[in-house]
Protein backbone atom coordinates (compact mmCIF):
# COMPACT_ATOMS: atom_id res chain seq x y z
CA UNK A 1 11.96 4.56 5.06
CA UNK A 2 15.10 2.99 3.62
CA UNK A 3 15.58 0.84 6.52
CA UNK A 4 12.03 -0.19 7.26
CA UNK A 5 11.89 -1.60 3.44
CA UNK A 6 15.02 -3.67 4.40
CA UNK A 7 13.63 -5.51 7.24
CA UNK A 8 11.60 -8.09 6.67
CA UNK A 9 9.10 -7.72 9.59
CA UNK A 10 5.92 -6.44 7.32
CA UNK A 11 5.03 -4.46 9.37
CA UNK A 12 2.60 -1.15 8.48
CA UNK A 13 4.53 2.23 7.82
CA UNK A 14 1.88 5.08 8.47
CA UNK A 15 3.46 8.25 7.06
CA UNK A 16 1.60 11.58 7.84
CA UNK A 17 2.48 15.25 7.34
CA UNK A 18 0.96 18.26 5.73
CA UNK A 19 0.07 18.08 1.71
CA UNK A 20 2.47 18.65 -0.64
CA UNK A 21 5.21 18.32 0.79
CA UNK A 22 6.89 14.54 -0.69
CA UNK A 23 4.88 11.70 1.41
CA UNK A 24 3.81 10.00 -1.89
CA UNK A 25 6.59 10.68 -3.47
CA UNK A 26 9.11 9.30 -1.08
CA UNK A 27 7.01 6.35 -1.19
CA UNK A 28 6.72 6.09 -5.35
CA UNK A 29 10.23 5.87 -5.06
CA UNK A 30 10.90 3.64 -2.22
CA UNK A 31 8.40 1.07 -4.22
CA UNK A 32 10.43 1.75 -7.87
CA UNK A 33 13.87 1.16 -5.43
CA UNK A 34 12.95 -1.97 -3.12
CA UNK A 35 9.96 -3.62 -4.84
CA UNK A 36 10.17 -3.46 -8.46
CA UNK A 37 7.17 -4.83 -10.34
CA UNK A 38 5.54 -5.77 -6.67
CA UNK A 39 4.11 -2.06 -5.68
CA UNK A 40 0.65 -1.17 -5.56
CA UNK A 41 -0.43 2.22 -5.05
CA UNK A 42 -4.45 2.03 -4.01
CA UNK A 43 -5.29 5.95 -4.06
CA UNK A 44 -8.89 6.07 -2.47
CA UNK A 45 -9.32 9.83 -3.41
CA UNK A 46 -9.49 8.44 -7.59
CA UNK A 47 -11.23 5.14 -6.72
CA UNK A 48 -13.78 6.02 -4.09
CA UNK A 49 -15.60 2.70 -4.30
CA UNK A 50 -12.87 1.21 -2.75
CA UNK A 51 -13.39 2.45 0.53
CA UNK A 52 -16.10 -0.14 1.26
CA UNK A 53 -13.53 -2.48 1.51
CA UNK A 54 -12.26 -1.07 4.79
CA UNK A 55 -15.50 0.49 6.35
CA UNK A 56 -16.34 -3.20 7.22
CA UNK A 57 -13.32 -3.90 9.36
CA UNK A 58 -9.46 -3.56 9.32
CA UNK A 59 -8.70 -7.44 8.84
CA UNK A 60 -5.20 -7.50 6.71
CA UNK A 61 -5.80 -10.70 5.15
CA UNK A 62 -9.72 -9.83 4.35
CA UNK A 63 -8.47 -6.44 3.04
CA UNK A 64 -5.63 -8.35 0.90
CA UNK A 65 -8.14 -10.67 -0.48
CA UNK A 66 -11.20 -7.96 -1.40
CA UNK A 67 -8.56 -6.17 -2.89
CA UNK A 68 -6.82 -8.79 -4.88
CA UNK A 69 -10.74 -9.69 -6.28
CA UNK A 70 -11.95 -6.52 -7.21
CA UNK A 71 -8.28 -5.29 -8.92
CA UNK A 72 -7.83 -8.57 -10.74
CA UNK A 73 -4.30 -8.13 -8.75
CA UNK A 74 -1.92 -10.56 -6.74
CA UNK A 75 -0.49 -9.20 -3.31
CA UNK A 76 1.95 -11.39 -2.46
CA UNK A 77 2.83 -10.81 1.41
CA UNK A 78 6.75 -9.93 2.14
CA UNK A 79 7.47 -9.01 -1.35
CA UNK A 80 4.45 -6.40 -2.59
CA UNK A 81 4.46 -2.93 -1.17
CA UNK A 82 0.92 -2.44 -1.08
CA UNK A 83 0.91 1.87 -0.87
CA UNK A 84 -3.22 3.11 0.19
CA UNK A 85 -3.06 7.05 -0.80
């Protein structure tokens, strides 16, 4: 994870394992460590009216922008971890 966050593609990271076993975590702290005041953790299991926003299609810069609207929030692309749970 360390050396994704230090190159500067953008690129998705899709972690996946079993529960419980440090995936948020790891990435709580990789956001505290690389991107300090630019993480946003979007945790679809607590806000369950967010997942309209990618039933309609899987656009980045449509997702970005739906998201930036309804969260009052500003993603700013290369700098803001943007972490969906």
């Amino acid at each position: 994870m360390n050396n994704w966050a230090n190159k500067p593609q953008g690129k998705p990271l899709i972690i996946r394992g079993a529960r419980h076993i440090g995936k948020s975590w790891s990435v709580l702290n990789l956001g505290n460590a690389y991107f300090k005041g630019n993480f946003i953790e979007i945790n679809l299991e607590k806000n369950p009216s967010l997942y309209k926003i990618f039933k309609q299609d899987f656009i980045p810069s449509r997702i970005v922008k739906d998201l930036e609207l309804i969260l009052n929030i500003g993603i700013e692309a290369g700098k803001t971890l943007l972490f969906i749970n």
